[in-house]
C-alpha atoms as a PDB file:
ATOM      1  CA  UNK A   1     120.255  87.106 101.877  1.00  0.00           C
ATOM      2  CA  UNK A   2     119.886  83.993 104.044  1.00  0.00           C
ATOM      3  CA  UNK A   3     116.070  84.230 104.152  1.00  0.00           C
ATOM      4  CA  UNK A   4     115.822  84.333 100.006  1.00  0.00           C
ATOM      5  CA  UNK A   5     118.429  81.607  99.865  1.00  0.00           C
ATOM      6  CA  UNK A   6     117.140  79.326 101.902  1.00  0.00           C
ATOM      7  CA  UNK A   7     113.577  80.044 100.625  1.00  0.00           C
ATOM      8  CA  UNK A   8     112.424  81.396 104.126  1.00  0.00           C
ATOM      9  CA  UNK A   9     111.735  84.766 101.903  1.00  0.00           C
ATOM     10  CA  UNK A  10     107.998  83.628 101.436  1.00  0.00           C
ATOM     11  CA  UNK A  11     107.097  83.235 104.847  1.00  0.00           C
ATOM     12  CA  UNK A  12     109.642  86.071 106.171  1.00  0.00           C
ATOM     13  CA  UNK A  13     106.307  88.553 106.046  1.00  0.00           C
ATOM     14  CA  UNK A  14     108.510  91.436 106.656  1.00  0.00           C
ATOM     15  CA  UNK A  15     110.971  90.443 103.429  1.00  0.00           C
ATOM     16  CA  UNK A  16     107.465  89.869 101.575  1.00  0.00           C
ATOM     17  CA  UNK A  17     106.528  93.347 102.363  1.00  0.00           C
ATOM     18  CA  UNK A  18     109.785  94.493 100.909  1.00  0.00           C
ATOM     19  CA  UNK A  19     109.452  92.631  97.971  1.00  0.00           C
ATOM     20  CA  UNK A  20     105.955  93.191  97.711  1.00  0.00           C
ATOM     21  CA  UNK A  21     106.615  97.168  97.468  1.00  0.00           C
ATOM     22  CA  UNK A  22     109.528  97.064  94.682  1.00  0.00           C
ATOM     23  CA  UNK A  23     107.461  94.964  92.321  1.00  0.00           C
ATOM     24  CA  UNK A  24     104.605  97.555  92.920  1.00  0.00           C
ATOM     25  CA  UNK A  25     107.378 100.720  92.671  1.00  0.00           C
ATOM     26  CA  UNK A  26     109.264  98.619  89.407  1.00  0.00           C
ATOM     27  CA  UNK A  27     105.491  98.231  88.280  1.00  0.00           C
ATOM     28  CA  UNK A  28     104.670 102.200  88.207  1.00  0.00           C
ATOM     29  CA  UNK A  29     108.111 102.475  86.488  1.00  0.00           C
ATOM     30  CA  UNK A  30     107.159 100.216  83.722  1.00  0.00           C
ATOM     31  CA  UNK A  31     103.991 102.216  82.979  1.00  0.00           C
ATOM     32  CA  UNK A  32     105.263 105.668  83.155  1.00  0.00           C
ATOM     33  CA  UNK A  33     108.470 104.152  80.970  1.00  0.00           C
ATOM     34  CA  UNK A  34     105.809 103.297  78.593  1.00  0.00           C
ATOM     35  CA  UNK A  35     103.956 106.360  78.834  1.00  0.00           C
ATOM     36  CA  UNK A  36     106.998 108.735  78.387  1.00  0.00           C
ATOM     37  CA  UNK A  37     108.608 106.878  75.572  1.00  0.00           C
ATOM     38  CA  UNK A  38     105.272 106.788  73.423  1.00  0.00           C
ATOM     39  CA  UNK A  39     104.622 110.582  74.743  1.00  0.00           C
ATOM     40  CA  UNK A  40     107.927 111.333  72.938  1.00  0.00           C
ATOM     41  CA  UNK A  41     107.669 108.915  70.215  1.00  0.00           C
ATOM     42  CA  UNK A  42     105.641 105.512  68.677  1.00  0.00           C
ATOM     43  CA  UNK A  43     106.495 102.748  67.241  1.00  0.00           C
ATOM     44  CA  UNK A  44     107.376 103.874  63.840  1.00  0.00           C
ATOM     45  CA  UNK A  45     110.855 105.042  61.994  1.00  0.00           C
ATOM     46  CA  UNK A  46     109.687 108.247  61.867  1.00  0.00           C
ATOM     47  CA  UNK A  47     108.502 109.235  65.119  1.00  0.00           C
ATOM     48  CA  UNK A  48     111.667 107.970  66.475  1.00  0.00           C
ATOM     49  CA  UNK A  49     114.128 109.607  64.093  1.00  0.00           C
ATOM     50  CA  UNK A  50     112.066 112.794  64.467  1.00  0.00           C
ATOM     51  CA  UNK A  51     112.302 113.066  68.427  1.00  0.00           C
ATOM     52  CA  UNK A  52     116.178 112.520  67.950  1.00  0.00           C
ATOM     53  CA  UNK A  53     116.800 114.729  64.741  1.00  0.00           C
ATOM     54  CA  UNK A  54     114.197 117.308  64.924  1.00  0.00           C
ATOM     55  CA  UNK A  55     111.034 117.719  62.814  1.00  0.00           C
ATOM     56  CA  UNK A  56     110.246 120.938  60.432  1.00  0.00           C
ATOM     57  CA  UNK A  57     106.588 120.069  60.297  1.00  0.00           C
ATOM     58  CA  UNK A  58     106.171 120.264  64.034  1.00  0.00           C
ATOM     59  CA  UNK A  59     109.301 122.552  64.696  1.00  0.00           C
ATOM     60  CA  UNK A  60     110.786 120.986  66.971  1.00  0.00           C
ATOM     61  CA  UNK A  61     114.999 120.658  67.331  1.00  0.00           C
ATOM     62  CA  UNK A  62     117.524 118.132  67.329  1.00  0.00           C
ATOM     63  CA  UNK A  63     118.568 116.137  70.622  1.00  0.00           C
ATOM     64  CA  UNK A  64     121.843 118.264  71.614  1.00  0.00           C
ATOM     65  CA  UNK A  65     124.305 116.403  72.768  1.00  0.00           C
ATOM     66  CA  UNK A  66     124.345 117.894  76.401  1.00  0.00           C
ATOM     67  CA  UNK A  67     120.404 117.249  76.959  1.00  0.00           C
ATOM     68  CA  UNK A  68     121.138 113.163  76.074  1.00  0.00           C
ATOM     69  CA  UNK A  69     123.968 113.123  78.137  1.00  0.00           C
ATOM     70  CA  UNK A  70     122.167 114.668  81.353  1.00  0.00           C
ATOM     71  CA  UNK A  71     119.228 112.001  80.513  1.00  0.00           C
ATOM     72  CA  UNK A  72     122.355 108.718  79.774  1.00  0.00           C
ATOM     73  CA  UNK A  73     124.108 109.957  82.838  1.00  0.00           C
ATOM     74  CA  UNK A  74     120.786 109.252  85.263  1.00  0.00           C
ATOM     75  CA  UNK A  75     119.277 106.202  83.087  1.00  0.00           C
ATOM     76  CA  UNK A  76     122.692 104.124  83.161  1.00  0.00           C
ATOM     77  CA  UNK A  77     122.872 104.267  86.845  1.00  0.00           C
ATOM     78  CA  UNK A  78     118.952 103.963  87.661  1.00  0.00           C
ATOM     79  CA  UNK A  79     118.479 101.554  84.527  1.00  0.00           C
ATOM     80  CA  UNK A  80     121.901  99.801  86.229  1.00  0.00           C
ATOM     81  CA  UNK A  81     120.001  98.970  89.839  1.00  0.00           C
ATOM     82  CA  UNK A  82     116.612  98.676  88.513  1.00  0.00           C
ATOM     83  CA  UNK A  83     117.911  95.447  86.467  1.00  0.00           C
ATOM     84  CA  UNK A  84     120.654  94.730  88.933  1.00  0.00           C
ATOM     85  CA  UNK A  85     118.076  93.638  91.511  1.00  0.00           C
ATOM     86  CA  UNK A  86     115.543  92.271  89.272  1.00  0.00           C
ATOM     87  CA  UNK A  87     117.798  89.899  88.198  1.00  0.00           C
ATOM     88  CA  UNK A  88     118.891  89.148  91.412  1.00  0.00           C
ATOM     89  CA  UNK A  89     115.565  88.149  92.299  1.00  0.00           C
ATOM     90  CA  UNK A  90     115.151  85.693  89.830  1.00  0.00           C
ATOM     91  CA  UNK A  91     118.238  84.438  90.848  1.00  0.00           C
ATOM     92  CA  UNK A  92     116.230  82.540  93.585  1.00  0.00           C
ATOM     93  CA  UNK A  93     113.235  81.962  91.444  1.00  0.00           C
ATOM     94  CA  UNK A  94     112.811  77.950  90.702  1.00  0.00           C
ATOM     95  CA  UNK A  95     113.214  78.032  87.163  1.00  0.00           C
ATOM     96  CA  UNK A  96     115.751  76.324  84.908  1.00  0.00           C
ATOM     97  CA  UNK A  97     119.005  78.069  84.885  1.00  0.00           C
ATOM     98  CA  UNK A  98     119.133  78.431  81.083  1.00  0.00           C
ATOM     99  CA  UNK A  99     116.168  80.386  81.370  1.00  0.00           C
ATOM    100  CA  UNK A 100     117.463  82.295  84.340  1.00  0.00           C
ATOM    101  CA  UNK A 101     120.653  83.354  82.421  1.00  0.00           C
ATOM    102  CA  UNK A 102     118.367  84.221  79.063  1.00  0.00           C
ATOM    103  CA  UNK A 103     116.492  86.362  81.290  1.00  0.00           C
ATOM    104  CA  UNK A 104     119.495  87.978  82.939  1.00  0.00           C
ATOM    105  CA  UNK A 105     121.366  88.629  79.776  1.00  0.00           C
ATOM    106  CA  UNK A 106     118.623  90.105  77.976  1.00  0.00           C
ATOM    107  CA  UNK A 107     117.395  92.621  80.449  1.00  0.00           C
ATOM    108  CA  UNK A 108     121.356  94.077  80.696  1.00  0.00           C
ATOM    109  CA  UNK A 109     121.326  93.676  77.035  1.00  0.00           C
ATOM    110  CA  UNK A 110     117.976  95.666  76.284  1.00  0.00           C
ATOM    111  CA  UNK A 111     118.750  98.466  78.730  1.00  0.00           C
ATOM    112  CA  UNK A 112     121.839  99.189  77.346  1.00  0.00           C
ATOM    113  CA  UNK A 113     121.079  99.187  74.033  1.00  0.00           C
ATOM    114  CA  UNK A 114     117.637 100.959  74.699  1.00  0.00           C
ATOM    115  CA  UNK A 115     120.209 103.270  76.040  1.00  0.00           C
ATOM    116  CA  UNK A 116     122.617 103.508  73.375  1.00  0.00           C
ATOM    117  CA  UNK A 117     120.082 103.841  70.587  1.00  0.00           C
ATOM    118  CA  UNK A 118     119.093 106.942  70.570  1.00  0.00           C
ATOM    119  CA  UNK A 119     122.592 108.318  70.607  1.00  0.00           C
ATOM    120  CA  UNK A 120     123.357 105.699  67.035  1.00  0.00           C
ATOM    121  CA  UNK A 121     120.328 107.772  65.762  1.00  0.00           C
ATOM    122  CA  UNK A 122     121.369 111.038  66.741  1.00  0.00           C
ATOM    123  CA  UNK A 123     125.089 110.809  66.015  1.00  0.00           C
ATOM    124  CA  UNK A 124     125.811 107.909  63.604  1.00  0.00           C
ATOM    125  CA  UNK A 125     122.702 106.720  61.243  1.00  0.00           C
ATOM    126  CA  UNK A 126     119.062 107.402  61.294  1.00  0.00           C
ATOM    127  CA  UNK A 127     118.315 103.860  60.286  1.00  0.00           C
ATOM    128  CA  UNK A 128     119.176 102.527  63.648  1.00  0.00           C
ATOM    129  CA  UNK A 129     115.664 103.698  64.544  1.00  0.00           C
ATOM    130  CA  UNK A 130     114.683 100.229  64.078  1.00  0.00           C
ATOM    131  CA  UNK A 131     117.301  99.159  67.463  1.00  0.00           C
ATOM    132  CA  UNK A 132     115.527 101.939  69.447  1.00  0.00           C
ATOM    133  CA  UNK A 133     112.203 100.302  68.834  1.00  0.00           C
ATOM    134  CA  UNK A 134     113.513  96.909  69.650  1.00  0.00           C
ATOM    135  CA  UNK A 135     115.272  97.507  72.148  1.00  0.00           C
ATOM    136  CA  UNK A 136     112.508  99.679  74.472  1.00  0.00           C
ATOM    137  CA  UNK A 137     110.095  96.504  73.439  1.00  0.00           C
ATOM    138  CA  UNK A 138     112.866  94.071  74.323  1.00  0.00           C
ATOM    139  CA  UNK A 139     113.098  95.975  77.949  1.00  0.00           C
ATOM    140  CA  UNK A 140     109.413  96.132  78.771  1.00  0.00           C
ATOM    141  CA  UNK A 141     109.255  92.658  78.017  1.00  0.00           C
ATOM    142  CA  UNK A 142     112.003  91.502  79.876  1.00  0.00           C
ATOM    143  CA  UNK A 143     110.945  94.214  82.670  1.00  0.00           C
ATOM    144  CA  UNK A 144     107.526  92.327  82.716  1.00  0.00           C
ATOM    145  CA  UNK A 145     108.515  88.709  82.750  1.00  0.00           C
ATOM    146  CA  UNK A 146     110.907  89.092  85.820  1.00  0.00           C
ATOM    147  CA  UNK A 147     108.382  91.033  87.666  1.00  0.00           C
ATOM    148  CA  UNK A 148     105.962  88.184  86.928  1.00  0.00           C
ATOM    149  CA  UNK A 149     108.527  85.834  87.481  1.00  0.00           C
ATOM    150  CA  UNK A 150     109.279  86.880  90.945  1.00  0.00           C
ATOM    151  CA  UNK A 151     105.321  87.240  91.665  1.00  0.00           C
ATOM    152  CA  UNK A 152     104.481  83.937  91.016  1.00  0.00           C
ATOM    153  CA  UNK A 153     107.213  83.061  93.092  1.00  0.00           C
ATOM    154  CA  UNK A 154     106.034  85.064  96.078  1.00  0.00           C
ATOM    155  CA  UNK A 155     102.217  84.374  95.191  1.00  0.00           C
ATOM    156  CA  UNK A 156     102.933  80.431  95.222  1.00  0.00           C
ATOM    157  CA  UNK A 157     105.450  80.366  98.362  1.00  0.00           C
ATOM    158  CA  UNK A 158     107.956  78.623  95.564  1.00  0.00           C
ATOM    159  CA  UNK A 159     111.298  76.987  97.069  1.00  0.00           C
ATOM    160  CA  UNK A 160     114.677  78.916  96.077  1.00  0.00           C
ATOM    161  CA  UNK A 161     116.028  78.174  93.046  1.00  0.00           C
ATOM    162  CA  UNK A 162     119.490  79.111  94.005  1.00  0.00           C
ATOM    163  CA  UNK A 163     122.459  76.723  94.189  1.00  0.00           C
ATOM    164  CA  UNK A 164     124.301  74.050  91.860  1.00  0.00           C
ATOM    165  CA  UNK A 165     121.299  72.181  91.801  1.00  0.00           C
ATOM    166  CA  UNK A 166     117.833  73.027  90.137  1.00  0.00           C
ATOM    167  CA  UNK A 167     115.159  70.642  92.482  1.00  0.00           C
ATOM    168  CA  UNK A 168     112.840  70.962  89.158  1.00  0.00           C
ATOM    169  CA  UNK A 169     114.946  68.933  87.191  1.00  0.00           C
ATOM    170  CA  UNK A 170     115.501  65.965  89.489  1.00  0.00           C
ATOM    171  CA  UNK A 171     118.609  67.312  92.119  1.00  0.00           C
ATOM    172  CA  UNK A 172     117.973  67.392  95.716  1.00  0.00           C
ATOM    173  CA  UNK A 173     115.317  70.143  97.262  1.00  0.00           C
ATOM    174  CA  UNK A 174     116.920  72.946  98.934  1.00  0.00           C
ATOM    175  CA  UNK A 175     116.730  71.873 102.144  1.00  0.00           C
ATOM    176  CA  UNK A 176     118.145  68.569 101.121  1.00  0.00           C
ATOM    177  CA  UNK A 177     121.392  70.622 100.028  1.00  0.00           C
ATOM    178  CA  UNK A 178     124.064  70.782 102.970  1.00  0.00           C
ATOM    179  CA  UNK A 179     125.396  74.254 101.835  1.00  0.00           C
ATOM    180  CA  UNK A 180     121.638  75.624 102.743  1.00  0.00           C
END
């Protein structure tokens, strides 16, 4: 923790390595989370409501409730960590903290309701289709930009951006900062 605080994490090469190797694991993640969802559905009402309700033209059945709650039980955990240390990451990215807490909020907020939408579909309304669709776009995106994020920061050897005071908009550098 000291070494990312302190921004010795870009020349620490072994925490780079570490780093280095969850962006590239998170990375193959976002692609086969990409590939699975459109395997099982698009981007339309339709293809969405039919994976969760069952289609007559291509005979397949309705989610059951025990098959979604196998898949909710693994995804709230894994989606849990996977954006758990993401965001943690950023934490000590040198950005403004606005942005930071935008970021933060919306990943939790996507993979939860990414989560939660396909139940609404299955069990409450078919229309909420339309939050499944958002909601899996709202994750990759938010998946991307704090992978990207925390690459630039690693690329660039950036200073922390942790602590009371953001250097980028005029408090002291990190170093400066006695608690460092």
């Amino acid at each position: 923790m000291r070494f990312v605080v302190t921004g010795e994490w870009t020349r620490n090469r072994l925490l780079l390595a570490i780093v280095w190797m969850f962006l590239i694991y998170t990375a193959l993640f976002w692609v086969t989370n990409a590939a699975l969802y459109f395997h099982s559905m698009g981007l339309s009402y339709g293809s969405v409501v039919a994976h969760y309700l069952g289609s007559e033209e291509s005979f397949t059945q309705p989610k059951t409730y025990r098959g979604m709650l196998e898949v909710a039980h693994f995804h709230l955990f894994a989606m849990g960590v996977l954006v758990l240390t993401l965001t943690h990451l950023v934490l000590f990215v040198p950005i403004d903290r606005n942005v930071k807490a935008l970021l933060i909020a919306s990943s939790f907020l996507s993979a939860v309701s990414d989560e939660l939408a396909g139940w609404l579909v299955r069990f409450v309304h078919p229309g909420f289709a339309y939050l499944k669709i958002g909601s899996f776009l709202a994750l990759e995106t938010s998946l991307a930009v704090l992978m990207a994020l925390v690459l630039r920061a690693m690329w660039t050897s950036a200073r922390s951006g942790y602590g009371d005071s953001d250097w980028r908009r005029g408090g002291p550098a990190p170093e400066e900062d006695e608690r460092t």
